[in-house]
N, C-alpha and C. Protein backbone atom coordinates (compact mmCIF):
# COMPACT_ATOMS: atom_id res chain seq x y z
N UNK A 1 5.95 -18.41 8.41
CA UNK A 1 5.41 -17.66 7.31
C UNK A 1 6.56 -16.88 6.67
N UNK A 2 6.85 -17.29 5.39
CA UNK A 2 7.86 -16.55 4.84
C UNK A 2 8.05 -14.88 4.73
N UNK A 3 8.69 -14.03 5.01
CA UNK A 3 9.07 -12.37 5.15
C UNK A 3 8.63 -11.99 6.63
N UNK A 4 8.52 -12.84 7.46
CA UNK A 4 8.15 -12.64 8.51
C UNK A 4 9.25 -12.78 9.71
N UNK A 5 9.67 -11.96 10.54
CA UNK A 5 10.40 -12.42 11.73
C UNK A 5 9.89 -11.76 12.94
N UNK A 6 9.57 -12.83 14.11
CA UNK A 6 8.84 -12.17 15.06
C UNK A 6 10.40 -12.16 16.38
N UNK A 7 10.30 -10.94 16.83
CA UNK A 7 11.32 -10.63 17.46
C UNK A 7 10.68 -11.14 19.26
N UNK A 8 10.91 -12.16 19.24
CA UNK A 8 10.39 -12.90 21.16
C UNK A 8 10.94 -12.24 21.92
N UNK A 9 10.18 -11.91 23.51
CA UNK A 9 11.38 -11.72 24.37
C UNK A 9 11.79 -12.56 24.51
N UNK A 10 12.64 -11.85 25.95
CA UNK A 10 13.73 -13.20 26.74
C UNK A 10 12.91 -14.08 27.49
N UNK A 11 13.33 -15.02 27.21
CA UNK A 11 12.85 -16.11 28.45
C UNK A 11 13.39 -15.71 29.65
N UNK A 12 11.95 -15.44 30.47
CA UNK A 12 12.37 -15.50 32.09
C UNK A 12 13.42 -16.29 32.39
N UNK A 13 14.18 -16.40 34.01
CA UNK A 13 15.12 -17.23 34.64
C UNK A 13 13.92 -17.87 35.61
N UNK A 14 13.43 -19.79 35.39
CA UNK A 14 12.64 -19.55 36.24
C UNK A 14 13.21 -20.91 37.68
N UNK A 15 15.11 -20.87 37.51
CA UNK A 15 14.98 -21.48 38.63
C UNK A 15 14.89 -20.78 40.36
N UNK A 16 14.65 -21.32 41.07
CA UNK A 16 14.53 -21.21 42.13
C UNK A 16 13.09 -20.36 42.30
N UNK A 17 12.38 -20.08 41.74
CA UNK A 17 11.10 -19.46 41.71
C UNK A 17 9.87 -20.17 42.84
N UNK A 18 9.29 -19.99 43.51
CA UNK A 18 8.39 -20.17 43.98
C UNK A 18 7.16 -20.44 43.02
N UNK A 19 6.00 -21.21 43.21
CA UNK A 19 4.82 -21.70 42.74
C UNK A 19 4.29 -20.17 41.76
N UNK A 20 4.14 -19.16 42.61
CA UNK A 20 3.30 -18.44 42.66
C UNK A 20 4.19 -16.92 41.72
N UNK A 21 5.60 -17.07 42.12
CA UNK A 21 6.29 -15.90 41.27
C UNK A 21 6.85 -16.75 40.08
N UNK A 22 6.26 -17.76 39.77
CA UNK A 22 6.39 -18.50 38.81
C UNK A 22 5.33 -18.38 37.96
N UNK A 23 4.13 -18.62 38.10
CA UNK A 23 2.99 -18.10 37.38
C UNK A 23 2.93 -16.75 36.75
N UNK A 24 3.86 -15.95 37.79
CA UNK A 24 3.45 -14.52 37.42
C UNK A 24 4.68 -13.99 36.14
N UNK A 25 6.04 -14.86 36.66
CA UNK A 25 6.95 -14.56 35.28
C UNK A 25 5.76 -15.52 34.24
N UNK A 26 5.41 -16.32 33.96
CA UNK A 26 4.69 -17.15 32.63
C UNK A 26 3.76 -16.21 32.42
N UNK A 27 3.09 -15.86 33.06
CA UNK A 27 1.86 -14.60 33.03
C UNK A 27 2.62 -13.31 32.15
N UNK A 28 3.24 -12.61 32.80
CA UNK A 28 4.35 -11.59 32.21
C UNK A 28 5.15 -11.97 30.59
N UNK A 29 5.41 -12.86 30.72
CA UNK A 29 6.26 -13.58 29.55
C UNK A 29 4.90 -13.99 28.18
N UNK A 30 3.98 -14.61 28.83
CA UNK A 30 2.59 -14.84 27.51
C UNK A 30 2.43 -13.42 27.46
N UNK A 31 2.11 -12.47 28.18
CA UNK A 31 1.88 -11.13 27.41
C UNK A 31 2.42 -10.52 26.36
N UNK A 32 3.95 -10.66 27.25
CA UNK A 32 5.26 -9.96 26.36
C UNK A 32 5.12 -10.97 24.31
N UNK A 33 5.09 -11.85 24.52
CA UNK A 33 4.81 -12.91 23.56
C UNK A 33 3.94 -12.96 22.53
N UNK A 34 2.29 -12.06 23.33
CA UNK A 34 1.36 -11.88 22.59
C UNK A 34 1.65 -10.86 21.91
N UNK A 35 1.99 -9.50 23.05
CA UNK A 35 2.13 -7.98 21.74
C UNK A 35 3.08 -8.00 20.52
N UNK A 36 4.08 -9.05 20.84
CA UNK A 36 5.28 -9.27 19.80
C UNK A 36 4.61 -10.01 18.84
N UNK A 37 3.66 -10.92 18.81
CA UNK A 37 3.32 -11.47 18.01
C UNK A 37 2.03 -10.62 17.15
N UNK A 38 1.27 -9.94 17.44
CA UNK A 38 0.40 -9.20 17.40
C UNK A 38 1.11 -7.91 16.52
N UNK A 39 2.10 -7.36 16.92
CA UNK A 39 2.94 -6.49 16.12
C UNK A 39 3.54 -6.81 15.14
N UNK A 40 3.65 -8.06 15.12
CA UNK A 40 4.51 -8.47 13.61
C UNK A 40 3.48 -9.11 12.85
N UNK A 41 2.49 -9.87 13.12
CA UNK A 41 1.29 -10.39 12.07
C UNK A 41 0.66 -9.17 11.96
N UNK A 42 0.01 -7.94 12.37
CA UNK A 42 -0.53 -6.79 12.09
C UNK A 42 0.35 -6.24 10.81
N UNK A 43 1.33 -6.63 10.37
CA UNK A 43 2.23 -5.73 9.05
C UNK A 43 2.30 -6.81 7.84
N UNK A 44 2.55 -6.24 6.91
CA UNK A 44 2.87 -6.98 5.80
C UNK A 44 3.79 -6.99 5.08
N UNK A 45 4.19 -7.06 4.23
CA UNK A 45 5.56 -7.14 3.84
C UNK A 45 5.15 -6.65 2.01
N UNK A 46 5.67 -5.39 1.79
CA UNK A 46 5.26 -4.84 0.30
C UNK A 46 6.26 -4.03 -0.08
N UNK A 47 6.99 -3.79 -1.58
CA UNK A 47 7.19 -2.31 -1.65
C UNK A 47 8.73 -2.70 -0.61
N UNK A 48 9.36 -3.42 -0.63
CA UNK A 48 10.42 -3.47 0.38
C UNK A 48 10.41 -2.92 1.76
N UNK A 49 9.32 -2.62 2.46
CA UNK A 49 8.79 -2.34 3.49
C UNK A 49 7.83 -2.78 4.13
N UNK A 50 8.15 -2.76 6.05
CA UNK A 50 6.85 -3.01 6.13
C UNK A 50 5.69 -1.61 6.82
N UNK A 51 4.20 -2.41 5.93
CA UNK A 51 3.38 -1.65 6.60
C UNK A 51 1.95 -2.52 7.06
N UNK A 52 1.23 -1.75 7.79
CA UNK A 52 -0.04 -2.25 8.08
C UNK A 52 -1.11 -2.74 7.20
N UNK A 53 -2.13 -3.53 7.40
CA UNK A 53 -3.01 -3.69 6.25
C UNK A 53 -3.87 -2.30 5.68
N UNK A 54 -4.19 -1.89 6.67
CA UNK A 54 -4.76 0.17 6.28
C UNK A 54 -3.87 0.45 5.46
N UNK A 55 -2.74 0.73 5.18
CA UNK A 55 -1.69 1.85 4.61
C UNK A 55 -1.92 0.90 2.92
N UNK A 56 -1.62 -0.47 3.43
CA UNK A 56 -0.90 -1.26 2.04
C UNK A 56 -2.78 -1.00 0.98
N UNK A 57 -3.52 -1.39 1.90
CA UNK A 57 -5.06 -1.06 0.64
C UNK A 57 -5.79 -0.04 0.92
N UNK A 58 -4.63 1.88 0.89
CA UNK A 58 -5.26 2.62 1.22
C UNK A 58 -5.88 3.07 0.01
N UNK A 59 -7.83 3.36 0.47
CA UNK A 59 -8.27 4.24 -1.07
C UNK A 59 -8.37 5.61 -0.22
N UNK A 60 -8.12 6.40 -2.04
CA UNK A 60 -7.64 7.81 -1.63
C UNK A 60 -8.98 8.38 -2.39
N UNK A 61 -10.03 8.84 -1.93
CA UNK A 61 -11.01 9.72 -2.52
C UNK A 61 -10.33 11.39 -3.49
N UNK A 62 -11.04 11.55 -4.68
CA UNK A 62 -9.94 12.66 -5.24
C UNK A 62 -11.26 13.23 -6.32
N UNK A 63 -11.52 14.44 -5.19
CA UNK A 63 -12.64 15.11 -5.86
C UNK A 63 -12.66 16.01 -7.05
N UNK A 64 -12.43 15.41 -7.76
CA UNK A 64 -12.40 16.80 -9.18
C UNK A 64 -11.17 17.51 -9.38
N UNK A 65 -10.16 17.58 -8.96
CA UNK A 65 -8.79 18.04 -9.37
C UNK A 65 -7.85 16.65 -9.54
N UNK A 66 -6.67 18.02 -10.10
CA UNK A 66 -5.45 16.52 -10.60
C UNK A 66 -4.69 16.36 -9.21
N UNK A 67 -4.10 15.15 -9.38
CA UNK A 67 -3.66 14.26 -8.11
C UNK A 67 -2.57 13.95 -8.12
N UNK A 68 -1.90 14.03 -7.24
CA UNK A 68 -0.25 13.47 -7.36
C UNK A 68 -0.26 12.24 -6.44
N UNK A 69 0.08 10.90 -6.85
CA UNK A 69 0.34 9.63 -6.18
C UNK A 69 1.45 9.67 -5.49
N UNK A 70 0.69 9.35 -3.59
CA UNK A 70 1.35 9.60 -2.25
C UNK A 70 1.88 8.23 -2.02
N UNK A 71 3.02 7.78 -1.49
CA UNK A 71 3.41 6.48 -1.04
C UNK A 71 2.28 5.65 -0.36
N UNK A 72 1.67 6.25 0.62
CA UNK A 72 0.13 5.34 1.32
C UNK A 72 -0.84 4.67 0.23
N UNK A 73 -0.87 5.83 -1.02
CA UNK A 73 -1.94 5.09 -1.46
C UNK A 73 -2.13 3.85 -2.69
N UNK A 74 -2.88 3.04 -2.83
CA UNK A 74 -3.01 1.77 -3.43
C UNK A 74 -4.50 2.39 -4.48
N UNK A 75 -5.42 2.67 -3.95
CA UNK A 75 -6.38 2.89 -4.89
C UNK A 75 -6.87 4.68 -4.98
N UNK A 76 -6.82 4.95 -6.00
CA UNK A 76 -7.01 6.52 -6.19
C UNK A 76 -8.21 6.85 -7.32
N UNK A 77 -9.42 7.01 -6.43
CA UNK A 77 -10.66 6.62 -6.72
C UNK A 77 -11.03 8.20 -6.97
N UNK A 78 -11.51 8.32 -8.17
CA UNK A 78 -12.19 9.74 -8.84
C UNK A 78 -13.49 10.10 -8.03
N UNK A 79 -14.09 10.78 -7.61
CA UNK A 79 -15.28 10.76 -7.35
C UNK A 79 -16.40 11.91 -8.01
N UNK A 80 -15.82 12.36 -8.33
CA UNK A 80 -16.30 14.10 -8.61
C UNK A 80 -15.33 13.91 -10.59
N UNK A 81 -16.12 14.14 -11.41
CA UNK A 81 -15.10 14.42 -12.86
C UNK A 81 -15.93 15.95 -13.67
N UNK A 82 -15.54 17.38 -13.38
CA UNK A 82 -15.99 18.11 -14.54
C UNK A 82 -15.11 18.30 -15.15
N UNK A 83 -14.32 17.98 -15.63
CA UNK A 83 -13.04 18.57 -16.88
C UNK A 83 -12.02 17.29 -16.35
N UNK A 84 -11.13 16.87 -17.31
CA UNK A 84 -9.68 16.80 -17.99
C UNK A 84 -8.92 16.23 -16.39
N UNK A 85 -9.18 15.08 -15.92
CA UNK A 85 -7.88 15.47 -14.64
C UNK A 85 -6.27 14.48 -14.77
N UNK A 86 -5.64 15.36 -14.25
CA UNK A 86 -4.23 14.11 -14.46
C UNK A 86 -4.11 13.76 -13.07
N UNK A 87 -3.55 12.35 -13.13
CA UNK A 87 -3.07 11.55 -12.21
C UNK A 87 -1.07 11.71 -12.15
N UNK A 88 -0.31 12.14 -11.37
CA UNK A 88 0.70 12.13 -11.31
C UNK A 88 1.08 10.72 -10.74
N UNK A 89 1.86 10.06 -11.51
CA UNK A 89 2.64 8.52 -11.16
C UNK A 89 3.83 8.87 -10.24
N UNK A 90 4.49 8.98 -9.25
CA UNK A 90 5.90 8.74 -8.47
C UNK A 90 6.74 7.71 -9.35
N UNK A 91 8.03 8.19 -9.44
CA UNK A 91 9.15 7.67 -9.48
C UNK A 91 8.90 5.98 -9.65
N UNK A 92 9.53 5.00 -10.38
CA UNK A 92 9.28 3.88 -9.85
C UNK A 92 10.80 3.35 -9.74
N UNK A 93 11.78 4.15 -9.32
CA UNK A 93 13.44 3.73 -8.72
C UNK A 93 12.94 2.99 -7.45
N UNK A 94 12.39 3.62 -7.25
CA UNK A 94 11.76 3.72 -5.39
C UNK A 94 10.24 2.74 -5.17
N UNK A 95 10.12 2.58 -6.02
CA UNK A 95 8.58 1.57 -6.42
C UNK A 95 8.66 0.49 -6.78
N UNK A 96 9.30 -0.11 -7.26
CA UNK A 96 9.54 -1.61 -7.41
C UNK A 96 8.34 -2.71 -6.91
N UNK A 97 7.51 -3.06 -7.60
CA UNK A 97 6.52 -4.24 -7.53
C UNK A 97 5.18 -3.25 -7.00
N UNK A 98 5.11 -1.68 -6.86
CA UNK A 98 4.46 -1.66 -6.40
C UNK A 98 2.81 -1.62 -7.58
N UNK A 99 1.78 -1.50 -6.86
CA UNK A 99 0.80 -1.94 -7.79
C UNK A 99 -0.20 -0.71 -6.91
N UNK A 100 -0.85 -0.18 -8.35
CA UNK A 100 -1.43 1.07 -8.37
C UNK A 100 -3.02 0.52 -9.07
N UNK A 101 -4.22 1.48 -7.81
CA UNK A 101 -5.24 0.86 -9.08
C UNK A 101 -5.63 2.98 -9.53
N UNK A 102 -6.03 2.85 -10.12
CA UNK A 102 -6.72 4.27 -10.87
C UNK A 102 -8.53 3.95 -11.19
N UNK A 103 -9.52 4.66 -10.59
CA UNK A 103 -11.09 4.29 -10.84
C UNK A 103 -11.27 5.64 -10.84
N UNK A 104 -12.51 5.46 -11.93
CA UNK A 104 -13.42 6.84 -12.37
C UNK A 104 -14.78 6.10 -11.57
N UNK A 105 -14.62 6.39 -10.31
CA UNK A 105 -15.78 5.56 -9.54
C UNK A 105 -17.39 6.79 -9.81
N UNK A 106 -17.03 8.18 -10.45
CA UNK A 106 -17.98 9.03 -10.35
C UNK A 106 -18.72 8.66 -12.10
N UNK A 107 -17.82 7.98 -12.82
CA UNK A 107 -18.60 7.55 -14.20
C UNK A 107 -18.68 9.10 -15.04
N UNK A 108 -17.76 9.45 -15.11
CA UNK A 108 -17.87 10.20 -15.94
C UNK A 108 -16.21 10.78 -16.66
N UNK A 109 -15.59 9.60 -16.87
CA UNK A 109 -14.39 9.31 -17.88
C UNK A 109 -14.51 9.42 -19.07
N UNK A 110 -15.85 9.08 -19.73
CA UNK A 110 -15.92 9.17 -20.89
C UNK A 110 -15.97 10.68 -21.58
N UNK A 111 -16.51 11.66 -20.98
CA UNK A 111 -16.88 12.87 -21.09
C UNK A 111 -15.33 14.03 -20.94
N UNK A 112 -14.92 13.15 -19.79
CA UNK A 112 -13.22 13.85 -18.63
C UNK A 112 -12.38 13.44 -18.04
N UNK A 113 -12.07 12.65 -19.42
CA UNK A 113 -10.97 12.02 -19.62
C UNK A 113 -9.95 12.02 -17.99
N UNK A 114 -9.66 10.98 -17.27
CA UNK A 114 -8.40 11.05 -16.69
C UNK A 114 -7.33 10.41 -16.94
N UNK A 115 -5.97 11.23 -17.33
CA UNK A 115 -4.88 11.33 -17.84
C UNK A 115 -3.67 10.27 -17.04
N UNK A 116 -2.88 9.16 -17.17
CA UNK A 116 -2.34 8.99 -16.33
C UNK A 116 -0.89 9.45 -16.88
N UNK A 117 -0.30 10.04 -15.65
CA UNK A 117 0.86 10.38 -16.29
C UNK A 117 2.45 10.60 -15.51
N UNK A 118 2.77 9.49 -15.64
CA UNK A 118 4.40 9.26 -14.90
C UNK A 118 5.53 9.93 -14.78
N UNK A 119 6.44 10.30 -13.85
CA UNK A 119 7.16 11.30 -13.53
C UNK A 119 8.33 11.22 -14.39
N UNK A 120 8.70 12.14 -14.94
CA UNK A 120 9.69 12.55 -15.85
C UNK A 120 10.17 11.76 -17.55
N UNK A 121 11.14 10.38 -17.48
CA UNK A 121 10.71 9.74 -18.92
C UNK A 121 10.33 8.35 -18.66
N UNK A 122 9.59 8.16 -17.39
CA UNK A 122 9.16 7.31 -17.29
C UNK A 122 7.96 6.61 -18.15
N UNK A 123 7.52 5.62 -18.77
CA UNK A 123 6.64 5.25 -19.70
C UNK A 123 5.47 3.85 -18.65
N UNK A 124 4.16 4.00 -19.68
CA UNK A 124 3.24 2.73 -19.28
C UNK A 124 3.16 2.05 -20.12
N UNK A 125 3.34 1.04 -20.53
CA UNK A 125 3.32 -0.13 -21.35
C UNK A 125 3.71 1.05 -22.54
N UNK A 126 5.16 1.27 -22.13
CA UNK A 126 6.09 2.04 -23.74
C UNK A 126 5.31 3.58 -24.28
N UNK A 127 4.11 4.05 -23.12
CA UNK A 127 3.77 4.91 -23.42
C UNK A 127 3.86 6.01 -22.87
N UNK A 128 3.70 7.59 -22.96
CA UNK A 128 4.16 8.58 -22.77
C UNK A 128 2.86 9.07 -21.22
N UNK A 129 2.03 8.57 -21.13
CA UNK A 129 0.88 8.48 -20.96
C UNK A 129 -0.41 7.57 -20.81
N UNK A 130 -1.37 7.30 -19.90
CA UNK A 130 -2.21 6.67 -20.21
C UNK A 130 -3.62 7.27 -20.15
N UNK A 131 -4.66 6.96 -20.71
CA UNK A 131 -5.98 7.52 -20.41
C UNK A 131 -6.94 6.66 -20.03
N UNK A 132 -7.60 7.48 -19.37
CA UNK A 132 -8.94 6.28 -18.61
C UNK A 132 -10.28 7.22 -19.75
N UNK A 133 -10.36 6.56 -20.59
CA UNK A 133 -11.79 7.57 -21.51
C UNK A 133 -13.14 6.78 -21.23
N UNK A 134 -13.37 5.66 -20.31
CA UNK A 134 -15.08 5.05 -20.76
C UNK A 134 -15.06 5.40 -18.93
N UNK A 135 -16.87 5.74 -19.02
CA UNK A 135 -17.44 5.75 -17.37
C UNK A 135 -17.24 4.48 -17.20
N UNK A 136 -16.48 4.89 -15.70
CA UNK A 136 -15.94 3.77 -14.52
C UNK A 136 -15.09 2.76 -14.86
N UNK A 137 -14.07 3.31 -15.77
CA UNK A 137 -12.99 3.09 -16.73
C UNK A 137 -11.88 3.18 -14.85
N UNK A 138 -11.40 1.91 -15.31
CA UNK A 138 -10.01 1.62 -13.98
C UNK A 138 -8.75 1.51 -14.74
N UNK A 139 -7.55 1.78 -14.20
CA UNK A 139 -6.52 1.10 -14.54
C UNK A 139 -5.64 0.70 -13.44
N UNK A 140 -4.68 -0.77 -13.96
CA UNK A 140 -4.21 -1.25 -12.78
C UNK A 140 -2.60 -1.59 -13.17
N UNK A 141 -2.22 -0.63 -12.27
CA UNK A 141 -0.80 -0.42 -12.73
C UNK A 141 0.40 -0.69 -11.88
N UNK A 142 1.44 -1.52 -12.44
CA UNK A 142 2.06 -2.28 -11.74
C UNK A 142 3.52 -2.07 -12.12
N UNK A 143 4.79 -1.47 -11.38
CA UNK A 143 6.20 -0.32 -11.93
C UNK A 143 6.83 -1.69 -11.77
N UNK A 144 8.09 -2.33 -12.50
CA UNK A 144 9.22 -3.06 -12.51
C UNK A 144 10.68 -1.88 -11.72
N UNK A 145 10.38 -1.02 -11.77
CA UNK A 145 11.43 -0.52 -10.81
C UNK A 145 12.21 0.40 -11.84
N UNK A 146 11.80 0.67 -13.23
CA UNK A 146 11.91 1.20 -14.27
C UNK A 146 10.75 1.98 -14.84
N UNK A 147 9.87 0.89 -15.17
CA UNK A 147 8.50 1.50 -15.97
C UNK A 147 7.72 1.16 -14.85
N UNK A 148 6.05 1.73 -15.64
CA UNK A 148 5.15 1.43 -15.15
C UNK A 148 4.45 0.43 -16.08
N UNK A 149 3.29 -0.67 -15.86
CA UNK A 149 2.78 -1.33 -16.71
C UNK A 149 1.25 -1.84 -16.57
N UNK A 150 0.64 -2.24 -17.27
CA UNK A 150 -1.07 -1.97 -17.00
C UNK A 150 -0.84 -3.74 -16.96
N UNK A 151 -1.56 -4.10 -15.77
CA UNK A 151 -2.40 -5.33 -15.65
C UNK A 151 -2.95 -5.79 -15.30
């Protein structure tokens, strides 16, 4: 599987072994074999790092205040909207391919407005800013390692 390297142990030494301390190095050795394998298919490969499947499709519940976007999270789901909230974008030097979703899952965007808005002169599709204005209005945003971009 390509981005993948599973680090094996050592192969036991199994001459001169007896029947029975022979089973038990193969016994010992399929274990060692399984957690290594188990530890490296459990991660994924994103973001020039690896992480777990939890971390890479974490949703972040975000009750009614503005939000600053944490490295863990992937979906940053509104739940609560009375007023105006901004979404803070991170850096995308450091972001490269990564892909952001934004949901007004509480339906009420149209009324409170959420703002998206990227760190310093960073732009979204050439803009200063983005807005989510219709209930249960998403955006899905994806940085080249420069900008950010909606797709």
């Amino acid at each position: 599987m390509p981005g993948f390297n599973v680090d094996l142990p050592p192969l036991p030494k199994f001459e001169g072994l007896s029947a029975e301390d022979l089973r038990l190095e193969l016994e010992d050795y399929l274990r060692k074999l399984t957690v290594a394998l188990e530890e490296t298919f459990a991660k994924v490969y994103t973001r020039g790092e690896l992480v777990n499947r939890e971390q890479m499709y974490k949703r972040t519940a975000v009750n009614d205040v503005n939000y600053t976007v944490t490295k863990s999270d992937f979906i940053v789901a509104y739940t609560a909207l009375s007023a105006q909230r901004t979404v803070i974008l991170p850096t995308t030097t450091a972001n490269s391919g990564r892909r952001l979703i934004i949901k007004d899952e509480a339906g009420g965007a149209g009324a409170n407005n959420i703002v998206i808005d990227p760190e310093g002169a960073t732009t979204i599709d050439g803009n200063a800013t983005l807005t989510i204005s219709a209930n249960y209005g998403q955006s899905r945003l994806c940085s080249d390692g420069t900008n950010w971009f909606v797709w």
